[in-house]
PDB file of N, CA and C in Angstrom:
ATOM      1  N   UNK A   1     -28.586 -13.374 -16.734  1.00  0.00           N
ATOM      2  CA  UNK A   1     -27.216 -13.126 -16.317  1.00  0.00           C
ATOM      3  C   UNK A   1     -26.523 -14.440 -15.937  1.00  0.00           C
ATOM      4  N   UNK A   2     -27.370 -15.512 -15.131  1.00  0.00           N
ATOM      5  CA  UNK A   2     -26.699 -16.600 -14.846  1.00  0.00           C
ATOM      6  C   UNK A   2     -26.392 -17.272 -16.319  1.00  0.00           C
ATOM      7  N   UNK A   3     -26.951 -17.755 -17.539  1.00  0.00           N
ATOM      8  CA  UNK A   3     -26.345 -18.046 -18.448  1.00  0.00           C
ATOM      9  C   UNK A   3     -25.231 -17.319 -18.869  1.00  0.00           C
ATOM     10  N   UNK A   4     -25.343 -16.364 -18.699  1.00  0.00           N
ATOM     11  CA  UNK A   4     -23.347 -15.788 -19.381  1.00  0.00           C
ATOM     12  C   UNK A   4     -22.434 -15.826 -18.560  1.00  0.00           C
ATOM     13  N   UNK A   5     -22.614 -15.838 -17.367  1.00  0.00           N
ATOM     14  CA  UNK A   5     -21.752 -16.314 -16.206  1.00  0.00           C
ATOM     15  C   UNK A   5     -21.701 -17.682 -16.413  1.00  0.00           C
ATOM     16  N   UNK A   6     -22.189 -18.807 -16.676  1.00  0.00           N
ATOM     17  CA  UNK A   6     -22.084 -20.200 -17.092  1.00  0.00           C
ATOM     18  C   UNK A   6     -21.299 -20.379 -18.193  1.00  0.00           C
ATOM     19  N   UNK A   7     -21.718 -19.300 -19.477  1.00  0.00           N
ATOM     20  CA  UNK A   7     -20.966 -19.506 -21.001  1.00  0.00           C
ATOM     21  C   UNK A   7     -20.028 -19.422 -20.495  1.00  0.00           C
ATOM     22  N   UNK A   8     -19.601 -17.872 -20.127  1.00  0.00           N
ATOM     23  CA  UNK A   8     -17.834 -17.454 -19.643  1.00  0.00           C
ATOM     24  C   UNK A   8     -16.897 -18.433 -19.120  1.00  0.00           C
ATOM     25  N   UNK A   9     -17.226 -19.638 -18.006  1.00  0.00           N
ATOM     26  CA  UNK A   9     -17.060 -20.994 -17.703  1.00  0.00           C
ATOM     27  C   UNK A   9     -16.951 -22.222 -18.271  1.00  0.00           C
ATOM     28  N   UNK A  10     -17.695 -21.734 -19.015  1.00  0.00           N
ATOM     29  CA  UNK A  10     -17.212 -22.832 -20.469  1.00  0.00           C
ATOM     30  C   UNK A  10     -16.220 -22.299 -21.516  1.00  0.00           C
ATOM     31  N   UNK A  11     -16.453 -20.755 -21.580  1.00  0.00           N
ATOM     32  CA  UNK A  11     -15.652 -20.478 -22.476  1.00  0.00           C
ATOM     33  C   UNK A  11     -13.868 -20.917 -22.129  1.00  0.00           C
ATOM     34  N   UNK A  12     -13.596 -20.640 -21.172  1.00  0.00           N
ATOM     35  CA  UNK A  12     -12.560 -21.093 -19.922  1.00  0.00           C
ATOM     36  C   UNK A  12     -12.234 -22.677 -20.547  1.00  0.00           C
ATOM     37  N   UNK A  13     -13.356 -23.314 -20.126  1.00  0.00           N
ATOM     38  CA  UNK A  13     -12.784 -24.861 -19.865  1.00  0.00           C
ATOM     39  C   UNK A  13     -12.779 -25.297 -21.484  1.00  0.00           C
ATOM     40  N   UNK A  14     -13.364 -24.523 -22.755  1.00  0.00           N
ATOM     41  CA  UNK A  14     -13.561 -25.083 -23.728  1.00  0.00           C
ATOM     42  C   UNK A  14     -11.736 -24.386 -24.766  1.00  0.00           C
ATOM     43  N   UNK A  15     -11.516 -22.823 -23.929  1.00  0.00           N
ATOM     44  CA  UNK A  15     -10.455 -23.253 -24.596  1.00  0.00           C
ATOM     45  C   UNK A  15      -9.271 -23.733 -24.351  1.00  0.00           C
ATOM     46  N   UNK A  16      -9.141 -24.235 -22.885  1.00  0.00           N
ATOM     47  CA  UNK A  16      -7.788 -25.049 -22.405  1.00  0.00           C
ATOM     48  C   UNK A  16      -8.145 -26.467 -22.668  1.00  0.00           C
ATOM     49  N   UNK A  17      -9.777 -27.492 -23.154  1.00  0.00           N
ATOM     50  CA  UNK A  17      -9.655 -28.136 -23.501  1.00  0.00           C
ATOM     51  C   UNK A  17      -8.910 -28.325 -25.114  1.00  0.00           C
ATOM     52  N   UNK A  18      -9.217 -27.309 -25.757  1.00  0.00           N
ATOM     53  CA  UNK A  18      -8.727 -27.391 -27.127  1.00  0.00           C
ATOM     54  C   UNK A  18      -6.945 -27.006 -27.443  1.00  0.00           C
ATOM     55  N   UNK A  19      -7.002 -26.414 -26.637  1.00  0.00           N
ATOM     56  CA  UNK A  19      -5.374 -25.653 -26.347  1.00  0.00           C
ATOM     57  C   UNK A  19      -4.155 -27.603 -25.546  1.00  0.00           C
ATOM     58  N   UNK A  20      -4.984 -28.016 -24.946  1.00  0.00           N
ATOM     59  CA  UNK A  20      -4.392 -29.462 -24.492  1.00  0.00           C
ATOM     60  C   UNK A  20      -4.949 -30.282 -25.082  1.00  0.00           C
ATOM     61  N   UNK A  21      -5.733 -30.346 -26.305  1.00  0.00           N
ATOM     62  CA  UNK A  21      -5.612 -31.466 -27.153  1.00  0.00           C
ATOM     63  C   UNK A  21      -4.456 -31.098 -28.374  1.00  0.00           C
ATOM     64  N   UNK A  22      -4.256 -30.053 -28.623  1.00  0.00           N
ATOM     65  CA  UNK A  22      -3.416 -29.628 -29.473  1.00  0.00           C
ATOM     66  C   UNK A  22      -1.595 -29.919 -29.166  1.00  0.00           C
ATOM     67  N   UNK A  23      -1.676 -29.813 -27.421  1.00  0.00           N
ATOM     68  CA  UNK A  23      -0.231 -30.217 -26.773  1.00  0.00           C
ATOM     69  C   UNK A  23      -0.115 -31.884 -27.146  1.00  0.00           C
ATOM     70  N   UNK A  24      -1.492 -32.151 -26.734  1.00  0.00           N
ATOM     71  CA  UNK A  24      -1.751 -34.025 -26.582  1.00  0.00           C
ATOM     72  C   UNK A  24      -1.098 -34.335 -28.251  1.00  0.00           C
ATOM     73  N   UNK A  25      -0.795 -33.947 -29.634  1.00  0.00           N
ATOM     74  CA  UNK A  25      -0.461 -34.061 -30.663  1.00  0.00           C
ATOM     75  C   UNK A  25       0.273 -33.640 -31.191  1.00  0.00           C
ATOM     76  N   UNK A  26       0.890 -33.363 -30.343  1.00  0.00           N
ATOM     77  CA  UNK A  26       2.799 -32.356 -30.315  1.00  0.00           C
ATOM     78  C   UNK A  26       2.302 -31.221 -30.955  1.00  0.00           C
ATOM     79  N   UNK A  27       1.469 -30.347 -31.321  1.00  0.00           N
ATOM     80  CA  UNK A  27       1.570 -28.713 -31.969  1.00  0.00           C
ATOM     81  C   UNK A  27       1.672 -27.954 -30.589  1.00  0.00           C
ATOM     82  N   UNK A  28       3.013 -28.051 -30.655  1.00  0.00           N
ATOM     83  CA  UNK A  28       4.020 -27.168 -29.719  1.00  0.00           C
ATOM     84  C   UNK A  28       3.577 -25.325 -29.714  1.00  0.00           C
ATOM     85  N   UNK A  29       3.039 -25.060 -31.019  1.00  0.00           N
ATOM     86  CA  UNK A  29       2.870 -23.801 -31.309  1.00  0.00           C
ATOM     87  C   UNK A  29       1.524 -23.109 -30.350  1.00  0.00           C
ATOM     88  N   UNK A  30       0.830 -24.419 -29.905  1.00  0.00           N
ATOM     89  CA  UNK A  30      -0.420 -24.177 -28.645  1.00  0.00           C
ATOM     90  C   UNK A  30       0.097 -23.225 -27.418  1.00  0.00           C
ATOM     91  N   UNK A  31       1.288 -23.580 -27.482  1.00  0.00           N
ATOM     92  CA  UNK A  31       1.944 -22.931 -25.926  1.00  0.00           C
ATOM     93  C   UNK A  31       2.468 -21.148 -26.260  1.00  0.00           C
ATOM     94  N   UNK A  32       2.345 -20.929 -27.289  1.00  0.00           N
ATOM     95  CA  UNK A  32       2.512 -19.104 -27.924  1.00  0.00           C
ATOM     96  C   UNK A  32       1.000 -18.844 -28.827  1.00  0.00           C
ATOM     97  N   UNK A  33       0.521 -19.683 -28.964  1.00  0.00           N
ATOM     98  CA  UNK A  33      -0.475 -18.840 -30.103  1.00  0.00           C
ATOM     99  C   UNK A  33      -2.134 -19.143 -29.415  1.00  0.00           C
ATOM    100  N   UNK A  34      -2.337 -19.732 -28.709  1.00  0.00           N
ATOM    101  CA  UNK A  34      -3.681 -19.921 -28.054  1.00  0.00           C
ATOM    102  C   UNK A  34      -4.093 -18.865 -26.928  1.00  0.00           C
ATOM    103  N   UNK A  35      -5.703 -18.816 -27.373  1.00  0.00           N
ATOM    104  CA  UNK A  35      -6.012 -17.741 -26.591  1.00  0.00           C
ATOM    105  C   UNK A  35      -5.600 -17.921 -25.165  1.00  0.00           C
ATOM    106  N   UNK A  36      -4.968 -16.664 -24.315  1.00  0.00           N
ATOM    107  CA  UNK A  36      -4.399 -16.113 -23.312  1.00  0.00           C
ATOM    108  C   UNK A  36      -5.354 -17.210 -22.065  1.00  0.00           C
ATOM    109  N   UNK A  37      -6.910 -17.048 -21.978  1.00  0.00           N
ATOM    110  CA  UNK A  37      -6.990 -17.462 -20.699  1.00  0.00           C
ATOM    111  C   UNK A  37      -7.208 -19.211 -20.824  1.00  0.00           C
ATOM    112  N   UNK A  38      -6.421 -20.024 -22.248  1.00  0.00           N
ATOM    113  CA  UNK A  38      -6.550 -21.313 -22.362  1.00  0.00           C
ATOM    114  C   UNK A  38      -5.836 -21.740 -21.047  1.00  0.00           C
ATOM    115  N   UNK A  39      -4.987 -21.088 -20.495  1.00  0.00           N
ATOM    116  CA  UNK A  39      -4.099 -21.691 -19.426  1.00  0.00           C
ATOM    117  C   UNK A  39      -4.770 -21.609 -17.873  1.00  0.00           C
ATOM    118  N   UNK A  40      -5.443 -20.568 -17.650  1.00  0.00           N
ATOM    119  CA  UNK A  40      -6.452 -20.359 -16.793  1.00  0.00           C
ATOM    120  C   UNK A  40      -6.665 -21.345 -15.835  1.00  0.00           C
ATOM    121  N   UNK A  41      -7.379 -22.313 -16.678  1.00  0.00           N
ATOM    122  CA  UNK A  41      -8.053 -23.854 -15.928  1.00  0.00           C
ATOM    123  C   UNK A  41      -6.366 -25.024 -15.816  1.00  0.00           C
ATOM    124  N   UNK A  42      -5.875 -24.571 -16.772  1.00  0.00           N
ATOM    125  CA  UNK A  42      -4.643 -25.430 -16.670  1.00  0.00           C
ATOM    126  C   UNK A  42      -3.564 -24.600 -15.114  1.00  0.00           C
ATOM    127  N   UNK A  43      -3.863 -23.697 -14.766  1.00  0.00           N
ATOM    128  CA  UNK A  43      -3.045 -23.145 -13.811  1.00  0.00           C
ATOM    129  C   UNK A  43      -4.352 -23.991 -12.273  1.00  0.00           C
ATOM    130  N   UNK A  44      -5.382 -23.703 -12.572  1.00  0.00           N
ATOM    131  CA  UNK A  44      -6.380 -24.282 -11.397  1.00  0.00           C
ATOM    132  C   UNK A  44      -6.334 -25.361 -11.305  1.00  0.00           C
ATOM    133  N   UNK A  45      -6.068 -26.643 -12.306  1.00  0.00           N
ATOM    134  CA  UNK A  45      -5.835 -27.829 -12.084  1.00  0.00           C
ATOM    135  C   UNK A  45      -4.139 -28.362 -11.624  1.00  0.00           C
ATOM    136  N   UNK A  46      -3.267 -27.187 -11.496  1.00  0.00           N
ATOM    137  CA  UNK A  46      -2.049 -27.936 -10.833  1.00  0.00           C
ATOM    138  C   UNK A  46      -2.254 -27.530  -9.528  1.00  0.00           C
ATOM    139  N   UNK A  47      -3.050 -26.161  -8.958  1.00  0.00           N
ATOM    140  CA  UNK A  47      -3.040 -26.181  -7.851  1.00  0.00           C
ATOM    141  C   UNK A  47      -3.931 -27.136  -7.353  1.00  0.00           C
ATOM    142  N   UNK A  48      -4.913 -27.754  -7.653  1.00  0.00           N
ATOM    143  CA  UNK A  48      -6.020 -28.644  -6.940  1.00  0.00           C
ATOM    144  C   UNK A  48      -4.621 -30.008  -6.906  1.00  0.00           C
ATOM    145  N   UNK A  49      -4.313 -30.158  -8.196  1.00  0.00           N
ATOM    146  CA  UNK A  49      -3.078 -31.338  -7.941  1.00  0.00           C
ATOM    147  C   UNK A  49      -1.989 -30.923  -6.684  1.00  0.00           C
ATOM    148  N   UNK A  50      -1.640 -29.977  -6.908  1.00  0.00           N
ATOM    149  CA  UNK A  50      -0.840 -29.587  -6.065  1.00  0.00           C
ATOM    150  C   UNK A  50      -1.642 -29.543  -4.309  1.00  0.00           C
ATOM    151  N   UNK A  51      -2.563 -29.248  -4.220  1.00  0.00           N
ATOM    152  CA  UNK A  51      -3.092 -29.327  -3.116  1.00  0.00           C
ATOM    153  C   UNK A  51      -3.700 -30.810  -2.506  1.00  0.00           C
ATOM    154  N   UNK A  52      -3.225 -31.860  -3.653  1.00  0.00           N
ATOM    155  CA  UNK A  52      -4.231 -33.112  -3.575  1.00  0.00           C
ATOM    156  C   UNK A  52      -5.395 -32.917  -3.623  1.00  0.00           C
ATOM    157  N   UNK A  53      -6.838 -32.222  -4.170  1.00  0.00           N
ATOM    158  CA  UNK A  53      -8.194 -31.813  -3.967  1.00  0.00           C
ATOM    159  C   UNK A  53      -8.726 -32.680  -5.111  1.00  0.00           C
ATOM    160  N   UNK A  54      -9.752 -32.220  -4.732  1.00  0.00           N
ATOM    161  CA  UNK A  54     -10.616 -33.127  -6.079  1.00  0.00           C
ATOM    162  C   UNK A  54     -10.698 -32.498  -6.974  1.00  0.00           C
ATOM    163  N   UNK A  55     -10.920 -32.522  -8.395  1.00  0.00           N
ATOM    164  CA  UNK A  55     -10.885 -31.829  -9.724  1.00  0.00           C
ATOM    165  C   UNK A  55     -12.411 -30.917 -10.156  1.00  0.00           C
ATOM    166  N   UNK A  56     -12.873 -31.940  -9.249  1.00  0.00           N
ATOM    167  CA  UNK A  56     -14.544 -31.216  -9.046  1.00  0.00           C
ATOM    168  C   UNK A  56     -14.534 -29.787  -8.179  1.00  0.00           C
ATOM    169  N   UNK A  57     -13.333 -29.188  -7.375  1.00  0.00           N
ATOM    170  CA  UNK A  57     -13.657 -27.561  -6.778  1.00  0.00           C
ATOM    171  C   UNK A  57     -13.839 -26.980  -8.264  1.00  0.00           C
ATOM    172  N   UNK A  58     -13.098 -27.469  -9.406  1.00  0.00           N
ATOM    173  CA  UNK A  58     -12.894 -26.154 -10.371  1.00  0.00           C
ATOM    174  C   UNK A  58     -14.286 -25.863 -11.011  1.00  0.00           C
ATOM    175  N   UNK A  59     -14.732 -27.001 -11.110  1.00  0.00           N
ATOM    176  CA  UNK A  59     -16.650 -26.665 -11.572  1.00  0.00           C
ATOM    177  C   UNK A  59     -16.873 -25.897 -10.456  1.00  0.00           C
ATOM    178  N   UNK A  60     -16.979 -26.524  -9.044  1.00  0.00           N
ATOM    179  CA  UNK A  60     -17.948 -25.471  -8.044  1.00  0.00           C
ATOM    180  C   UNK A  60     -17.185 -24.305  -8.873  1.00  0.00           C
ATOM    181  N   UNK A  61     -15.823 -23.661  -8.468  1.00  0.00           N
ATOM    182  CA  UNK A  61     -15.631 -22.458  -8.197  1.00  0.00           C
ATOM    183  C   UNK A  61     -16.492 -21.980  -9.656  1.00  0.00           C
ATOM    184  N   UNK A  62     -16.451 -22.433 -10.743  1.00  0.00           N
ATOM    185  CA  UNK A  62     -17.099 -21.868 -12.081  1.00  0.00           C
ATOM    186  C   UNK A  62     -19.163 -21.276 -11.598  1.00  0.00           C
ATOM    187  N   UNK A  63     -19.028 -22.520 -10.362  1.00  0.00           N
ATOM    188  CA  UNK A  63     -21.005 -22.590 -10.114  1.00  0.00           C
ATOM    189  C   UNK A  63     -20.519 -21.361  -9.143  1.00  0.00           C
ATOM    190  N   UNK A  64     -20.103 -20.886  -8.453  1.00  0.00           N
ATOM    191  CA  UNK A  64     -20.018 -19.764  -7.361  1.00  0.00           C
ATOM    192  C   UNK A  64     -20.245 -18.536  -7.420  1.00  0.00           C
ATOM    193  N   UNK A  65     -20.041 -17.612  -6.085  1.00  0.00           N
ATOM    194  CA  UNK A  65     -20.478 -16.625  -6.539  1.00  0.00           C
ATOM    195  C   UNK A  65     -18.996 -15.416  -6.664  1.00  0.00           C
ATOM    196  N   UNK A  66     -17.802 -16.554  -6.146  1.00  0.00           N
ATOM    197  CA  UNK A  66     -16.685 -16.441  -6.069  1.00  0.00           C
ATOM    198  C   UNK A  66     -16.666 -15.715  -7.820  1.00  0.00           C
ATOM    199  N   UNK A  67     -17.110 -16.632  -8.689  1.00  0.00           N
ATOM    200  CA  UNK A  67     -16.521 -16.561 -10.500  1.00  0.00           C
ATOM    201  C   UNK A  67     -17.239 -15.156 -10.559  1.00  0.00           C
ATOM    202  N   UNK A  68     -18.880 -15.427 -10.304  1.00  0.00           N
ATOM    203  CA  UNK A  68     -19.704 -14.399 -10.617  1.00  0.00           C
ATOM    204  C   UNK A  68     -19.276 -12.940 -10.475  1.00  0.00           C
ATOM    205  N   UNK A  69     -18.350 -12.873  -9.215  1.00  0.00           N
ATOM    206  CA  UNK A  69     -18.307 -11.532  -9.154  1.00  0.00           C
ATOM    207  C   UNK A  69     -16.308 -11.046  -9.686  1.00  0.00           C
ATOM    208  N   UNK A  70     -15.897 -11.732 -10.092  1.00  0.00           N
ATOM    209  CA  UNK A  70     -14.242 -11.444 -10.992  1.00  0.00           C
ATOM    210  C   UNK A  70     -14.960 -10.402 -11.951  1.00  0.00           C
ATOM    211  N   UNK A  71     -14.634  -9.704 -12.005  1.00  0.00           N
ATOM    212  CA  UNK A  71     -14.642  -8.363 -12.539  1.00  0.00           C
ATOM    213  C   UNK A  71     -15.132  -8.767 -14.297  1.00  0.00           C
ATOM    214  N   UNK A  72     -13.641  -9.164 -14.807  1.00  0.00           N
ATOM    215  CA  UNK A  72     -14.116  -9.612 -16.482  1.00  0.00           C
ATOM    216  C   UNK A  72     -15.299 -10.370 -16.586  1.00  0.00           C
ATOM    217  N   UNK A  73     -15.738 -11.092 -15.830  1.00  0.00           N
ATOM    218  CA  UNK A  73     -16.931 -11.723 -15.683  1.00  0.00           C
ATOM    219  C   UNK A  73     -18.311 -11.173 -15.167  1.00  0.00           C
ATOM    220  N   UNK A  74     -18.263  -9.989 -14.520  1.00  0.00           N
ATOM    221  CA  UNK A  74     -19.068  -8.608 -14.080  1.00  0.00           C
ATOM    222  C   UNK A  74     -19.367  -7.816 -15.572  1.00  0.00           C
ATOM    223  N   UNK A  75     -18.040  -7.549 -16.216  1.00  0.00           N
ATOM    224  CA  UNK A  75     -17.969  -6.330 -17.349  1.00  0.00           C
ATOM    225  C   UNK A  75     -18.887  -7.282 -18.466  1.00  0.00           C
ATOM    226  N   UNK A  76     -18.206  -8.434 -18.872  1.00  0.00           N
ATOM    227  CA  UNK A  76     -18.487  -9.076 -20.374  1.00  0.00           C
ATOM    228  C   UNK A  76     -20.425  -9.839 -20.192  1.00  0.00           C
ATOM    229  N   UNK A  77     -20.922  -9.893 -18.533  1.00  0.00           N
ATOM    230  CA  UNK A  77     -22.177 -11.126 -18.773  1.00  0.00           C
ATOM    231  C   UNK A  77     -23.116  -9.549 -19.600  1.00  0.00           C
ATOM    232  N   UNK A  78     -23.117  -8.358 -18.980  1.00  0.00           N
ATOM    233  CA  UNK A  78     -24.217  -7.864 -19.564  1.00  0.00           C
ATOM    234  C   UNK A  78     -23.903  -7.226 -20.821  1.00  0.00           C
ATOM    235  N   UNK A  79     -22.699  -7.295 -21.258  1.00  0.00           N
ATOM    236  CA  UNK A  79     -22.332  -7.318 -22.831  1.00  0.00           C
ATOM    237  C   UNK A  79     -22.762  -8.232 -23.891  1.00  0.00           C
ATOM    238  N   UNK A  80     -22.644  -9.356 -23.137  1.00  0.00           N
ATOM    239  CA  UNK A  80     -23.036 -10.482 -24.134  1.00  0.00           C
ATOM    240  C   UNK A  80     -24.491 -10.759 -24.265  1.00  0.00           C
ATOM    241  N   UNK A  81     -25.172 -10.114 -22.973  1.00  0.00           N
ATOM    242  CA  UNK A  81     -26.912 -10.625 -23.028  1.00  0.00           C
ATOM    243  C   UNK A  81     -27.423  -9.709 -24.214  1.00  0.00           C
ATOM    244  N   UNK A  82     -27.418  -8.704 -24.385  1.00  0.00           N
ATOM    245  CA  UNK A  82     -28.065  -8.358 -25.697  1.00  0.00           C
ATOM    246  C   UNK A  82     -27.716  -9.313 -26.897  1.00  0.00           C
ATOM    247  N   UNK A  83     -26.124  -9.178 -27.073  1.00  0.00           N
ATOM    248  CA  UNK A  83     -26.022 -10.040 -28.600  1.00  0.00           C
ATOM    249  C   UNK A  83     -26.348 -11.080 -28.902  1.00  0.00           C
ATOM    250  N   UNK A  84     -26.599 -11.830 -27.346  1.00  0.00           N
ATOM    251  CA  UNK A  84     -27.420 -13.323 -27.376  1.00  0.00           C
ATOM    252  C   UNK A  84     -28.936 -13.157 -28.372  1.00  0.00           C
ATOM    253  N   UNK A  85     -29.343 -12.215 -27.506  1.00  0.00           N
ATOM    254  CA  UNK A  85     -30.709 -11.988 -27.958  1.00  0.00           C
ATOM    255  C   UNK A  85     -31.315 -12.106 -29.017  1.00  0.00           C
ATOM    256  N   UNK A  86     -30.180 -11.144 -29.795  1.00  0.00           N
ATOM    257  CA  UNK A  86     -30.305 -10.553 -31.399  1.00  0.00           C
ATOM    258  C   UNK A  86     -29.854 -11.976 -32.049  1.00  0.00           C
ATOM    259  N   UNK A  87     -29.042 -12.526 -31.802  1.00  0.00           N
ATOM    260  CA  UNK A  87     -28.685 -13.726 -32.388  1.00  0.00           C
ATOM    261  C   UNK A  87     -29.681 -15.306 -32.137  1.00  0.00           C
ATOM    262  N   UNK A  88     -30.126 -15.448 -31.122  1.00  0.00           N
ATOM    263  CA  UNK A  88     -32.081 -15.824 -30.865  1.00  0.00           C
ATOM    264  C   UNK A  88     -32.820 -15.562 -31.933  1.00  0.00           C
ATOM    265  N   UNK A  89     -32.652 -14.438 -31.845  1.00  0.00           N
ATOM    266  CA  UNK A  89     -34.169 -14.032 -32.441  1.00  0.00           C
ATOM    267  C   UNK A  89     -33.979 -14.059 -34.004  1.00  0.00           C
ATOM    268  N   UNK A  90     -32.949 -14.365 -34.854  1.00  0.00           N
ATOM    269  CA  UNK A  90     -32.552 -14.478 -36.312  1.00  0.00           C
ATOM    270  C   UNK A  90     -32.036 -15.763 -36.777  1.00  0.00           C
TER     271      UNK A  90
END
């Protein structure tokens, strides 16, 4: 369970990294057509800016038990542990 609670955390930071390299090269079209929670980490990093904090809470909060228990992150870890499996094992 702790690995899909980790993926889900990456899944997060991997698609607002790709969603802001796409801004970083003017495709303006990033800001309507990228998946919904690309903005997610981009909304957590103006409040840490906004709060002056270090950029490092947004990993803890991802290591916590704060992430672990957000609901979509409750529903999707034991969804995904089987298909991991099957996809292992082939």
């Amino acid at each position: 369970m702790a690995s899909e609670i980790s993926d889900a955390a990456g899944v997060l930071v991997d698609n607002y990294a790709k969603r802001a390299a796409r801004l970083m090269t003017g495709d303006v079209s990033a800001l309507t057509d990228a998946p919904i929670n690309s903005s997610i980490v981009e909304m957590m990093r103006n409040v840490v800016q906004v709060k002056k904090t270090d950029l490092a809470t947004i990993g803890a909060f991802f290591r916590s038990e704060h992430f672990a228990a957000v609901p979509v992150v409750q529903l999707s870890a034991p969804l995904f542990r089987p298909i991991k499996s099957v996809c292992v094992r082939q």
